[in-house]
PDB file of N, CA and C in Angstrom:
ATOM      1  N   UNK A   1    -145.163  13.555  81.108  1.00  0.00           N
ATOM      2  CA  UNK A   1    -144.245  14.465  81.747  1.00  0.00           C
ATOM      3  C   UNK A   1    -143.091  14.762  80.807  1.00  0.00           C
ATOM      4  N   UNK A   2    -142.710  15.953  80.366  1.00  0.00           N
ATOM      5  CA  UNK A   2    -141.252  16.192  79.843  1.00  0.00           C
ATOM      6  C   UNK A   2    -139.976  16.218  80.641  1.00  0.00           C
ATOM      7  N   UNK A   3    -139.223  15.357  79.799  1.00  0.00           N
ATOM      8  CA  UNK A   3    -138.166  14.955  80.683  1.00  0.00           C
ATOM      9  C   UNK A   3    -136.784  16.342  79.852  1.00  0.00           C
ATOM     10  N   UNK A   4    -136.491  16.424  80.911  1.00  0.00           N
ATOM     11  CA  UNK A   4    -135.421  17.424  81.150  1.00  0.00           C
ATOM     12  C   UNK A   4    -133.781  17.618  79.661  1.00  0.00           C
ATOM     13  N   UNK A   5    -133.517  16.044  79.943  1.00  0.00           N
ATOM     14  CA  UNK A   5    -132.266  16.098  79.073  1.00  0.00           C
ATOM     15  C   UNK A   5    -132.542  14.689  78.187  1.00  0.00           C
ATOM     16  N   UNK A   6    -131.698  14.711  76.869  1.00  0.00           N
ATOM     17  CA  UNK A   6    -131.972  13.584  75.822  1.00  0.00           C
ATOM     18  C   UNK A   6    -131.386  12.304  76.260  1.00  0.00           C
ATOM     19  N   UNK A   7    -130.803  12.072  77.421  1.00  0.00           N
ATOM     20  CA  UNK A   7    -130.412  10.182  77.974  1.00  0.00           C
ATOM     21  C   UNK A   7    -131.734  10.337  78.360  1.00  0.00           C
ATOM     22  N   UNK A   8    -132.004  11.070  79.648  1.00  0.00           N
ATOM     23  CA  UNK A   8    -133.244  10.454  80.515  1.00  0.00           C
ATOM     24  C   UNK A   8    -134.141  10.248  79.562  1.00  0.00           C
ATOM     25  N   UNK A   9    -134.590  10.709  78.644  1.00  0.00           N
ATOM     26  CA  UNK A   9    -136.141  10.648  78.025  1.00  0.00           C
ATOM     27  C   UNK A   9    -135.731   9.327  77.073  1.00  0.00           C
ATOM     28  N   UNK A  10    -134.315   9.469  76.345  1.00  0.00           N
ATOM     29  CA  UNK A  10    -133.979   7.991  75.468  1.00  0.00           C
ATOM     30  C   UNK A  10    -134.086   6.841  76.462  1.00  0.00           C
ATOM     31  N   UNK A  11    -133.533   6.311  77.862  1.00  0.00           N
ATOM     32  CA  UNK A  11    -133.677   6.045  78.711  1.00  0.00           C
ATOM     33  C   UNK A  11    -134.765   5.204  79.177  1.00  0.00           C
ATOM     34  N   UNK A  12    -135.811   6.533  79.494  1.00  0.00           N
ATOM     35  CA  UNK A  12    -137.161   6.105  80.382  1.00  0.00           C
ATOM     36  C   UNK A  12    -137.849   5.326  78.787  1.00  0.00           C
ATOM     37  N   UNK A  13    -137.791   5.511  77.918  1.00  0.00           N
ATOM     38  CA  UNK A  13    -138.265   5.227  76.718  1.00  0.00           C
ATOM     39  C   UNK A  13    -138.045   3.548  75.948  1.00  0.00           C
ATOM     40  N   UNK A  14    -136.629   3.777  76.316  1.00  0.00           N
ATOM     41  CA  UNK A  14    -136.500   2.174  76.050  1.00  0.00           C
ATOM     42  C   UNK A  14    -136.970   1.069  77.141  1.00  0.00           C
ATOM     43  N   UNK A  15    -136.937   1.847  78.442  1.00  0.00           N
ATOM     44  CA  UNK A  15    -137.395   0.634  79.503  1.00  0.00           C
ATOM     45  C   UNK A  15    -138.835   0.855  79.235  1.00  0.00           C
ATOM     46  N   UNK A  16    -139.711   1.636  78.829  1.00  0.00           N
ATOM     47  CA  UNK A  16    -141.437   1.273  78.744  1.00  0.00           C
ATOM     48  C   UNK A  16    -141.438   0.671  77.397  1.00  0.00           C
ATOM     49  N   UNK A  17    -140.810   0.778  76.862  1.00  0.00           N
ATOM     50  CA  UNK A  17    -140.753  -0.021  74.970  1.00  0.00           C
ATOM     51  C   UNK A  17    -140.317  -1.931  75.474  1.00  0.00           C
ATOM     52  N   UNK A  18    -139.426  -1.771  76.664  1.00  0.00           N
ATOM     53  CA  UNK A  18    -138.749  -3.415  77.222  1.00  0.00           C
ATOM     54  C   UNK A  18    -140.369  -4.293  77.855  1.00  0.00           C
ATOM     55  N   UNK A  19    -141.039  -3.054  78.871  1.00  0.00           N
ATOM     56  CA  UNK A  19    -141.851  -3.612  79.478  1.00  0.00           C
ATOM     57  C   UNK A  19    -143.143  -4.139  78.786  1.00  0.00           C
ATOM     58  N   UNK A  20    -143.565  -3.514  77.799  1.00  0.00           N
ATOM     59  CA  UNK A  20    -144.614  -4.443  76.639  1.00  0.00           C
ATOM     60  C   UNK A  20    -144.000  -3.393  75.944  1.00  0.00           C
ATOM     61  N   UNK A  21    -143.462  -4.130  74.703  1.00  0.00           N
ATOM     62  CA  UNK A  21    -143.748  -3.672  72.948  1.00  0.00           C
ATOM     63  C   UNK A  21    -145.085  -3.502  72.485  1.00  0.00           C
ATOM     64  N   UNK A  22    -146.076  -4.118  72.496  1.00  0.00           N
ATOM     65  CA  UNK A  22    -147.186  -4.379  71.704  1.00  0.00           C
ATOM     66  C   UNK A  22    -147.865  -2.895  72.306  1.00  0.00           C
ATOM     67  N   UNK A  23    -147.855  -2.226  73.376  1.00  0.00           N
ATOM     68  CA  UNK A  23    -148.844  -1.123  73.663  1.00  0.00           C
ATOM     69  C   UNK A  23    -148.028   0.472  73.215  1.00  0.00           C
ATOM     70  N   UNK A  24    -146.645   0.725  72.758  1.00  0.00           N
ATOM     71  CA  UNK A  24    -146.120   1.803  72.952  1.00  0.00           C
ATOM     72  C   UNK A  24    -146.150   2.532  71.834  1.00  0.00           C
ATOM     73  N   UNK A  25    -146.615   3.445  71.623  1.00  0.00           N
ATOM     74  CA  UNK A  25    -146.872   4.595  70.041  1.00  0.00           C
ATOM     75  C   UNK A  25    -145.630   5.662  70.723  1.00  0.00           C
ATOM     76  N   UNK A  26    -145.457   6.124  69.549  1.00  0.00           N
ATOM     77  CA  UNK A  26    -144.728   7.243  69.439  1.00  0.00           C
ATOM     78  C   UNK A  26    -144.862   8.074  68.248  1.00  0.00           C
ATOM     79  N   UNK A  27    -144.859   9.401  68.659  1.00  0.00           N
ATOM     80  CA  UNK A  27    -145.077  10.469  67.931  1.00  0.00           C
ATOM     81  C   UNK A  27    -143.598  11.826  68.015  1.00  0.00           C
ATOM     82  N   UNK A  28    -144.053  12.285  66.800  1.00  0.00           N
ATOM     83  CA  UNK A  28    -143.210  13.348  67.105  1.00  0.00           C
ATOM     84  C   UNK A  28    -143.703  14.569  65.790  1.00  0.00           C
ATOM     85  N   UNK A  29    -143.405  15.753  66.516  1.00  0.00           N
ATOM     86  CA  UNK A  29    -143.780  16.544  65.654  1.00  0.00           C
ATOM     87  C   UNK A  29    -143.040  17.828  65.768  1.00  0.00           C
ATOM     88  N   UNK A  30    -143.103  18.227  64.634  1.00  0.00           N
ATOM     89  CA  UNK A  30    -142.392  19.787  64.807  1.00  0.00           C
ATOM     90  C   UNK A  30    -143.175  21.041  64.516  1.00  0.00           C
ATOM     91  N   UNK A  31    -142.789  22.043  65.017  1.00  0.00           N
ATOM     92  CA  UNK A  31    -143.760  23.111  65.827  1.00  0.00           C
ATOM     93  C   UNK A  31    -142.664  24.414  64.869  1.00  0.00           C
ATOM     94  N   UNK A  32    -142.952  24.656  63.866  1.00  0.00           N
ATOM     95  CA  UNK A  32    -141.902  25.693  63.139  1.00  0.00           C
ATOM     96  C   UNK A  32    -142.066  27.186  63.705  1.00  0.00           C
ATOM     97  N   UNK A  33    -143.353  27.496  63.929  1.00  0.00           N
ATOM     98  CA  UNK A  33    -143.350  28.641  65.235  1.00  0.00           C
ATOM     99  C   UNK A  33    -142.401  29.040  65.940  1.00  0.00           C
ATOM    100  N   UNK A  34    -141.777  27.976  66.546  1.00  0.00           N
ATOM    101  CA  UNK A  34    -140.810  27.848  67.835  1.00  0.00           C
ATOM    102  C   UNK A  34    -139.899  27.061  67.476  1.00  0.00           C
ATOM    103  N   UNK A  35    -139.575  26.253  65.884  1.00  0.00           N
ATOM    104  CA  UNK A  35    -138.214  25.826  65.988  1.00  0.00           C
ATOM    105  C   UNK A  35    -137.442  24.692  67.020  1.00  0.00           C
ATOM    106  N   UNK A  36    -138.880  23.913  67.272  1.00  0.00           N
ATOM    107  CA  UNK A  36    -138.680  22.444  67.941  1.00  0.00           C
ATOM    108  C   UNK A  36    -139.282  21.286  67.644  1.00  0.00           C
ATOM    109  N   UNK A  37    -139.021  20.426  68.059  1.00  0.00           N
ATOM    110  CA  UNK A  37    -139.347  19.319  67.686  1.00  0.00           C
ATOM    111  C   UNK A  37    -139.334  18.609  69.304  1.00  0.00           C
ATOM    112  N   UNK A  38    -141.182  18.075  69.022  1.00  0.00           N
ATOM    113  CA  UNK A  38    -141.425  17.353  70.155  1.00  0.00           C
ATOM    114  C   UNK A  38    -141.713  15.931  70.360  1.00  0.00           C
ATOM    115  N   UNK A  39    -141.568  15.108  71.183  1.00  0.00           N
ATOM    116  CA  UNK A  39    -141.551  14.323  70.871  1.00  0.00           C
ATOM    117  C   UNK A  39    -142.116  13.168  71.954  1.00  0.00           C
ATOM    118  N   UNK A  40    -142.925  12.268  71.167  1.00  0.00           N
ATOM    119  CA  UNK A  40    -143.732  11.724  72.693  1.00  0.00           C
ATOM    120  C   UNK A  40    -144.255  10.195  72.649  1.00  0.00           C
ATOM    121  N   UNK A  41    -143.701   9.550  73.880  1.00  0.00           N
ATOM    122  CA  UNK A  41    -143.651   7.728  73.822  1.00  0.00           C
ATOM    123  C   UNK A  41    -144.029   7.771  75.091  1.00  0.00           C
ATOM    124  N   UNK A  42    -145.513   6.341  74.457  1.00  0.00           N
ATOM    125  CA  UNK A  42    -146.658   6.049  75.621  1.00  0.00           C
ATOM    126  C   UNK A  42    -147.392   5.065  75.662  1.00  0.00           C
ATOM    127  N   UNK A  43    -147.476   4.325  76.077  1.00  0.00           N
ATOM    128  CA  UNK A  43    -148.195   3.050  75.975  1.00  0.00           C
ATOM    129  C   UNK A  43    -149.786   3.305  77.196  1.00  0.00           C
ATOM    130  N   UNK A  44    -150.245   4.678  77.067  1.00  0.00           N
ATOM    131  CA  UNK A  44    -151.616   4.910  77.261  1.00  0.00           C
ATOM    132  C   UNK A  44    -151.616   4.773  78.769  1.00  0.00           C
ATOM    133  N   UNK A  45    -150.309   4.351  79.771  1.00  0.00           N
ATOM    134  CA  UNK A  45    -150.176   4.741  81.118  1.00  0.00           C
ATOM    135  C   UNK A  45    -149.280   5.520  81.546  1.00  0.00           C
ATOM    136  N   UNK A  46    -148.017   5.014  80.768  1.00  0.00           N
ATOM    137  CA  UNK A  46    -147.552   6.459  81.245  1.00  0.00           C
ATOM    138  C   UNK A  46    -146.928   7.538  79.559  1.00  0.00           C
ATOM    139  N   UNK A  47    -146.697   8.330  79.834  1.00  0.00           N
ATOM    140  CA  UNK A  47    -147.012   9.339  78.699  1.00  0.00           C
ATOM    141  C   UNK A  47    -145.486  10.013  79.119  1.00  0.00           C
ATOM    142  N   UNK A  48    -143.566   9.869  77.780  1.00  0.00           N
ATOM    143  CA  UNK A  48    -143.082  10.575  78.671  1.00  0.00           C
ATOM    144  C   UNK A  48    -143.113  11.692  77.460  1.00  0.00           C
ATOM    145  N   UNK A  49    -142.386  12.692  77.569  1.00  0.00           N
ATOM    146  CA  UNK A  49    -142.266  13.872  76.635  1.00  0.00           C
ATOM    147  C   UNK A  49    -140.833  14.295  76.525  1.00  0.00           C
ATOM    148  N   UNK A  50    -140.538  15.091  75.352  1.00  0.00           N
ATOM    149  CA  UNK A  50    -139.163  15.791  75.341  1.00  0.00           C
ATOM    150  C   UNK A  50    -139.620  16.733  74.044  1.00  0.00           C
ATOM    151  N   UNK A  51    -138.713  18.033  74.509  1.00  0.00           N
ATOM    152  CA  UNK A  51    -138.931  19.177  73.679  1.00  0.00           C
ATOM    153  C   UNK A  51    -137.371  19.659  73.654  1.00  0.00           C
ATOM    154  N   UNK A  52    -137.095  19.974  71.974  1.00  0.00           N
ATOM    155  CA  UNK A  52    -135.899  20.431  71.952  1.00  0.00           C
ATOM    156  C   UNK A  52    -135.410  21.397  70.728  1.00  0.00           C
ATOM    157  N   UNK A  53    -135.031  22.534  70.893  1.00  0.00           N
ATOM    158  CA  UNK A  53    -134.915  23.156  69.358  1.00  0.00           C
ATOM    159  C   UNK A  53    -133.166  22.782  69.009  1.00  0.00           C
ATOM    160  N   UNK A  54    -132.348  22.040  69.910  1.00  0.00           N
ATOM    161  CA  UNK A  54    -131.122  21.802  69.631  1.00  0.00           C
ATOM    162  C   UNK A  54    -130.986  20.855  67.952  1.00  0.00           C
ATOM    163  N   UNK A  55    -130.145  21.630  66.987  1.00  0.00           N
ATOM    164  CA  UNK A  55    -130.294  20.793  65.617  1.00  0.00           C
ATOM    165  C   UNK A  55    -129.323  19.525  66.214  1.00  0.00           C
ATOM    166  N   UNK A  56    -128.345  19.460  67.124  1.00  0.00           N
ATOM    167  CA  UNK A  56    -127.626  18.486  67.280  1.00  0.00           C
ATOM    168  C   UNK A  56    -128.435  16.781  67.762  1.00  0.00           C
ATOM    169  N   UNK A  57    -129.649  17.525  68.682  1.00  0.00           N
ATOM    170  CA  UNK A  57    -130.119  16.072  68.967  1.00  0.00           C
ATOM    171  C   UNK A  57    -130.861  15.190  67.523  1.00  0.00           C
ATOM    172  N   UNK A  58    -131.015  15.752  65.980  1.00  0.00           N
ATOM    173  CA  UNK A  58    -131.960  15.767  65.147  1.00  0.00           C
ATOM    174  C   UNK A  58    -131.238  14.234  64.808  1.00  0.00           C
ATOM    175  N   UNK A  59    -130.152  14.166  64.848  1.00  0.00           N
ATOM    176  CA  UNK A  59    -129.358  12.995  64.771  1.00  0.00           C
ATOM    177  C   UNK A  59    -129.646  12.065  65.593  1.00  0.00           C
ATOM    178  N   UNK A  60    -129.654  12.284  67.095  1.00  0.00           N
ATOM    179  CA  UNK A  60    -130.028  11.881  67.704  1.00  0.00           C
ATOM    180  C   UNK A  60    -131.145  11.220  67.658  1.00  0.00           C
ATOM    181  N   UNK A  61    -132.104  11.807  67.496  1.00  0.00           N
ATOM    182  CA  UNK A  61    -133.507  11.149  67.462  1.00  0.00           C
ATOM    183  C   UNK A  61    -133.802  10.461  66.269  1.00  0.00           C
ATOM    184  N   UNK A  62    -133.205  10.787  64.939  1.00  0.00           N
ATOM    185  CA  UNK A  62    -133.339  10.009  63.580  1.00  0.00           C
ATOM    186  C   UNK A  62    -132.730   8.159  64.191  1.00  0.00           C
ATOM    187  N   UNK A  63    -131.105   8.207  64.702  1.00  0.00           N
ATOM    188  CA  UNK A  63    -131.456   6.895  65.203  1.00  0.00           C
ATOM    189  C   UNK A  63    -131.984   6.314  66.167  1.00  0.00           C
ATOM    190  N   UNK A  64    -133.069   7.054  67.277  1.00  0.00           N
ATOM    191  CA  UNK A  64    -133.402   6.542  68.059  1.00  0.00           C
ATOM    192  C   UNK A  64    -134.962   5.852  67.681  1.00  0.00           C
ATOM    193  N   UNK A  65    -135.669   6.911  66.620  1.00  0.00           N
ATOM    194  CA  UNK A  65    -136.369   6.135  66.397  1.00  0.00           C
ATOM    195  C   UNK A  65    -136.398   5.058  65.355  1.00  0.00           C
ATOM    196  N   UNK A  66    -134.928   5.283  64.522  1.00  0.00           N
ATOM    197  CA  UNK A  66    -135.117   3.684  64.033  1.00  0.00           C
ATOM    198  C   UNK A  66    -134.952   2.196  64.641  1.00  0.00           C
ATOM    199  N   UNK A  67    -134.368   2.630  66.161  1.00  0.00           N
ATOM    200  CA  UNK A  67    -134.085   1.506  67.148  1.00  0.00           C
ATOM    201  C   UNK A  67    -135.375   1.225  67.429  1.00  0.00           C
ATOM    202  N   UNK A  68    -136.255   2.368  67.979  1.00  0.00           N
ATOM    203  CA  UNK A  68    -137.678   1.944  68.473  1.00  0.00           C
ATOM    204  C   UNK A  68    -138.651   1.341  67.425  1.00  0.00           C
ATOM    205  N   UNK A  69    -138.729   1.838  66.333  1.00  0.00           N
ATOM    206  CA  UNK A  69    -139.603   1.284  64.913  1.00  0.00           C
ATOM    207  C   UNK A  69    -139.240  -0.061  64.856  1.00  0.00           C
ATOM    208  N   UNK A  70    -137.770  -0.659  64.668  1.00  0.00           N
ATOM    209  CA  UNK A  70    -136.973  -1.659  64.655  1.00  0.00           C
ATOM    210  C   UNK A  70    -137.779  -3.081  65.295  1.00  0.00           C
ATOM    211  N   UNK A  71    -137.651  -2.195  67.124  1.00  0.00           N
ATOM    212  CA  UNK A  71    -138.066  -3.230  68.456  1.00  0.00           C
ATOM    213  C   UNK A  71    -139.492  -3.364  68.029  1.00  0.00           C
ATOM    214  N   UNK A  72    -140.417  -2.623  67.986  1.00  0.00           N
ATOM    215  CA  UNK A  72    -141.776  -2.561  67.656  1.00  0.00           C
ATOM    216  C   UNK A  72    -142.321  -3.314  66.597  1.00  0.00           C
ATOM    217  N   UNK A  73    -141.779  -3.298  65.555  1.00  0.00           N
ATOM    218  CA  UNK A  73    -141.700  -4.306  64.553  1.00  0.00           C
ATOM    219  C   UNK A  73    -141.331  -5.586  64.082  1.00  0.00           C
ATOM    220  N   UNK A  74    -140.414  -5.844  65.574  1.00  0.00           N
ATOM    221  CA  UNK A  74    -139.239  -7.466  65.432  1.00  0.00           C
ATOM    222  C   UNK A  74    -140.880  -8.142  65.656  1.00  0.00           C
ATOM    223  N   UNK A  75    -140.718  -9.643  64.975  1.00  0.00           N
ATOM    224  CA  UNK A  75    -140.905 -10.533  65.487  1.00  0.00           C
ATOM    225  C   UNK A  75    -140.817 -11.081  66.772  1.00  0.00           C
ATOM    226  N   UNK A  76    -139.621 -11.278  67.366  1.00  0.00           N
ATOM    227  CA  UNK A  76    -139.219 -11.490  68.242  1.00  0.00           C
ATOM    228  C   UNK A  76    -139.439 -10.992  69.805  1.00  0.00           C
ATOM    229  N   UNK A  77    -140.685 -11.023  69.687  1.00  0.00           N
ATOM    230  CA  UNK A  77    -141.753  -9.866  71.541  1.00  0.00           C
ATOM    231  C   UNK A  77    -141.453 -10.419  72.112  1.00  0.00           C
TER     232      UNK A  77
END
């Protein structure tokens, strides 16, 4: 499902990343057509989404997924 605004989707994202680490991929890709960047975290039950051509969130998402790469990678599950 695509979530609406950049808390909810950062949000719903870290609590399915809390509930198992070991199952959650994330992708993201950009679509130069349309001048967005999409972006998508799922651990194969639930699937959330976010689409955004705002350059301001680009920041945004550069540290969000080094938090998530980070958790995914600790030792510490």
């Amino acid at each position: 499902m695509y979530l609406k605004t950049w808390k909810e989707f950062e949000t719903a994202s870290y609590n399915l990343l809390l509930k198992d680490p070991t199952r959650v991929r994330c992708t993201m890709k950009y679509c130069h057509s349309q001048s967005t960047v999409q972006l998508k975290v799922t651990d194969d039950i639930s699937c959330l989404q976010f689409k955004t051509s705002d350059i301001q969130n680009v920041k945004k998402i550069e540290v969000f997924y080094a938090t998530i790469m980070k958790q995914i990678t600790s030792n510490e599950l």
